[in-house]
Every structure is written in C-alpha cells, then in structure tokens.
Protein backbone atom coordinates (compact mmCIF):
# COMPACT_ATOMS: atom_id res chain seq x y z
CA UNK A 1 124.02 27.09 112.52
CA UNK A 2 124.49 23.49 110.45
CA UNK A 3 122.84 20.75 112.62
CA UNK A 4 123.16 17.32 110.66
CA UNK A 5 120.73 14.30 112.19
CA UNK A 6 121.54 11.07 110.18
CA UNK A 7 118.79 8.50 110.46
CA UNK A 8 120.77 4.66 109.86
CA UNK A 9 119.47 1.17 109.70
CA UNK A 10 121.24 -2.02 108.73
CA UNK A 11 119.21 -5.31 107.55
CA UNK A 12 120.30 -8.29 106.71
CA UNK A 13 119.07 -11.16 104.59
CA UNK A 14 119.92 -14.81 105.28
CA UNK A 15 118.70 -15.94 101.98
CA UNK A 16 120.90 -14.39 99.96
CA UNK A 17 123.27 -14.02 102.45
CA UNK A 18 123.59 -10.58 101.92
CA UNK A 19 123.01 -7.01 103.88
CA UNK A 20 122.35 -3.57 103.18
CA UNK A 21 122.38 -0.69 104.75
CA UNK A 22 120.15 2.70 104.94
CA UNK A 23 121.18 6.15 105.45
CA UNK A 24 118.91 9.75 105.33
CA UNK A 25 120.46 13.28 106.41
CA UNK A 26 119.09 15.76 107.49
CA UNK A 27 120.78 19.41 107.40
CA UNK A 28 118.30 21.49 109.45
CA UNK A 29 115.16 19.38 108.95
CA UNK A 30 115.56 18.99 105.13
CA UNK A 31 116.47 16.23 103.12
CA UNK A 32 119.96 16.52 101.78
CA UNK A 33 121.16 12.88 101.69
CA UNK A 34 119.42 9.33 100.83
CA UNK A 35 121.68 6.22 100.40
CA UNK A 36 121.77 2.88 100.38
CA UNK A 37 124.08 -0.27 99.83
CA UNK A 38 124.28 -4.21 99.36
CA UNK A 39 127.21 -6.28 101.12
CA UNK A 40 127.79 -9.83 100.38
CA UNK A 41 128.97 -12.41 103.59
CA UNK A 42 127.87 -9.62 106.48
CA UNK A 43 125.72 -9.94 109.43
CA UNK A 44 122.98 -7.73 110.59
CA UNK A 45 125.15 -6.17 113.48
CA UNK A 46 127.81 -5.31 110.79
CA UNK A 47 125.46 -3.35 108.71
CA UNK A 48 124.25 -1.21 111.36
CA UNK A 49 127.69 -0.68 112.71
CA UNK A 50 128.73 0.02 109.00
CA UNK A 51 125.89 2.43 108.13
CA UNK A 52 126.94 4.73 111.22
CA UNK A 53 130.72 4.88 110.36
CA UNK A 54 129.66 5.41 106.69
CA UNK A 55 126.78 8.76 108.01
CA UNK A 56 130.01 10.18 110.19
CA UNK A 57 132.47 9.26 106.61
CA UNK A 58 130.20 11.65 105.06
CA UNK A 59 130.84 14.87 107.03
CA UNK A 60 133.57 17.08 105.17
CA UNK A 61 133.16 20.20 106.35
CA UNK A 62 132.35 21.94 110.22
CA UNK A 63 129.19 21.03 111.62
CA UNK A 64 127.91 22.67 114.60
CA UNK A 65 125.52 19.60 116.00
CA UNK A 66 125.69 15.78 114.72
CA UNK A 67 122.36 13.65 115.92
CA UNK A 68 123.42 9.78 114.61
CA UNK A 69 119.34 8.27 115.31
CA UNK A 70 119.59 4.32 115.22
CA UNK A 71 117.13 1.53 115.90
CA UNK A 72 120.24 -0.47 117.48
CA UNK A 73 120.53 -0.80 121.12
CA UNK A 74 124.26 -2.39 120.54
CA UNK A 75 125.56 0.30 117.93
CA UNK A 76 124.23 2.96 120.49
CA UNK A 77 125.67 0.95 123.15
CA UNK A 78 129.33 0.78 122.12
CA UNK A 79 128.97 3.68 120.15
CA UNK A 80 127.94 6.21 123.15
CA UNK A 81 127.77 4.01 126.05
CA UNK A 82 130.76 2.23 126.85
CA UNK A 83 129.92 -1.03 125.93
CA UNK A 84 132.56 -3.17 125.22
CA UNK A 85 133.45 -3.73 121.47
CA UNK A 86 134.35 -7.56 121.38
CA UNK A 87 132.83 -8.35 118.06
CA UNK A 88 133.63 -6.79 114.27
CA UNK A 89 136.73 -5.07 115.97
CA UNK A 90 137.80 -4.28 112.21
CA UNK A 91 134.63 -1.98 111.52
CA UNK A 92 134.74 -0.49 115.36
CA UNK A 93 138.41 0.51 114.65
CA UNK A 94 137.62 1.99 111.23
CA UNK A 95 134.58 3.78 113.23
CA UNK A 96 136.72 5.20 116.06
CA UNK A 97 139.28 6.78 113.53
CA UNK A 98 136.30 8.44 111.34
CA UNK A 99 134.88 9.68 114.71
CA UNK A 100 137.81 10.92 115.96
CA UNK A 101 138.51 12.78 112.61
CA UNK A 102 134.70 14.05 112.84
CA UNK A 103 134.73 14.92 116.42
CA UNK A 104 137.32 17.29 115.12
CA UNK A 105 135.13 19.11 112.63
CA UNK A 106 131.96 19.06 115.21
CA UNK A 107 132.54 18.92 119.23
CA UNK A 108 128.64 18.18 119.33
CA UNK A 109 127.82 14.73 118.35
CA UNK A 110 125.17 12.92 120.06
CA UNK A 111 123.45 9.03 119.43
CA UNK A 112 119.60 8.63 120.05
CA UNK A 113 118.05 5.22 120.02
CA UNK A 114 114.31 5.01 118.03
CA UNK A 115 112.18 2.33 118.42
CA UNK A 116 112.51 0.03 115.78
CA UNK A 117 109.03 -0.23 113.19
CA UNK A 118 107.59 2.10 115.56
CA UNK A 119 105.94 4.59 113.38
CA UNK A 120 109.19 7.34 113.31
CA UNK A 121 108.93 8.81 109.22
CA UNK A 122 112.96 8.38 109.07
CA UNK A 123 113.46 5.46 110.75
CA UNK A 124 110.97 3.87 108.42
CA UNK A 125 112.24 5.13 105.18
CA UNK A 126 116.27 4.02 106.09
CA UNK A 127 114.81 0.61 106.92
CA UNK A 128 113.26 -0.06 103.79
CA UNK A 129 116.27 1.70 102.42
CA UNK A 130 118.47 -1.30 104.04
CA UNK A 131 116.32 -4.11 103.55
CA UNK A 132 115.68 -3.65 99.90
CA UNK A 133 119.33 -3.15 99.52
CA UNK A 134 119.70 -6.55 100.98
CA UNK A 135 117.38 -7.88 98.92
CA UNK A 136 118.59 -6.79 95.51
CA UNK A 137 119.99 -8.62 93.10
C-alpha cells in the first residue's frame, strides 16, 4: 500500500515583496520529497494555495491514500470544505484540474489542518522551508 502525506506551508515577505513556498512528502512515514520555491509579486494566501496544487502536481503514478496537512484554515476551507473560491480564481482553477487529474490516480485524498508553530516536526520544517525561500535573494 503507497500512502503519500504532503506537509505544505506558504510565507510571504512584504519586504522584498516576495513568497515562497514549502513542501515535505512523505511515502509511508519516510522522507522522499523536500522542496522549496521563491515567487516575486504574490501574497501569502497564493503561496499556500500554490504549494498544495504544486504537492498534488507531483503525484505521477497510483497512490492508494493522499493526506495534503496545511497550517491554512482558507486552503483547507475551499480546498475540502466548500468554501467559496472568490479570490486567486487563476491558481484555484489550475488546482481543480490537477485534482481532478489526481483524484483519478488516488480515490483517497484527504486535507488535515495543523496548528500553525505549534510544535508538529513537518509543519515546522515546510515553514522554514517557505519563509527562507521568501527571504532569499
């Protein structure tokens, strides 16, 4: 059985007006994935949209069980929850068409919310992931 959990974070930094993004996998508990990303002219809410729909982008093959973990109550929101996608239409559109091409290669995708700087290992790690992405020069 392949059981994928992708830990994601966006961060944004107004001073360089910049973002980044953080992403770890996890196939069965180890570590098979660790990226990260700068984007110039973003917003925080972009980058945490953009580091989900780039986790699912990374799934090629069947998957039995997909676990996207975010710190983002509005990602998991309109992601799982039926919140209403009125802002960055352009990145929810590009995320419904990589779900819907996913969804097809796993019929078991779930979205968990963590506490943000709460202590969780992975949560940490993609968060420093993003925000020195954001950061860099």
């Amino acid at each position: 059985m392949i059981e994928l959990k992708f830990y994601t974070d966006g961060a944004y930094s107004s001073s360089r007006n910049a973002g980044g993004i953080g992403i770890i996998c996890l196939q069965n508990n180890d570590v098979v994935l660790e990226y990260s990303r700068k984007y110039k002219n973003t917003t925080n809410n972009r980058m945490e949209i953009k580091a989900v729909l780039l986790a699912l982008k990374s799934v090629k093959g069947k998957v039995d069980k997909i676990t996207i973990v975010s710190d983002s109550q509005y990602v998991i929101g309109c992601a799982s929850k039926g919140w209403k996608k009125e802002k960055n239409k352009d990145l929810w559109k590009k995320y419904d068409e990589i779900y819907e091409k996913v969804s097809q290669l796993c019929s078991d995708i779930t979205f968990e919310w963590v506490h943000g700087h709460n202590g969780d290992k992975y949560n940490e790690i993609v968060d420093k992931l993003a925000v020195r992405a954001s950061q860099s020069l």
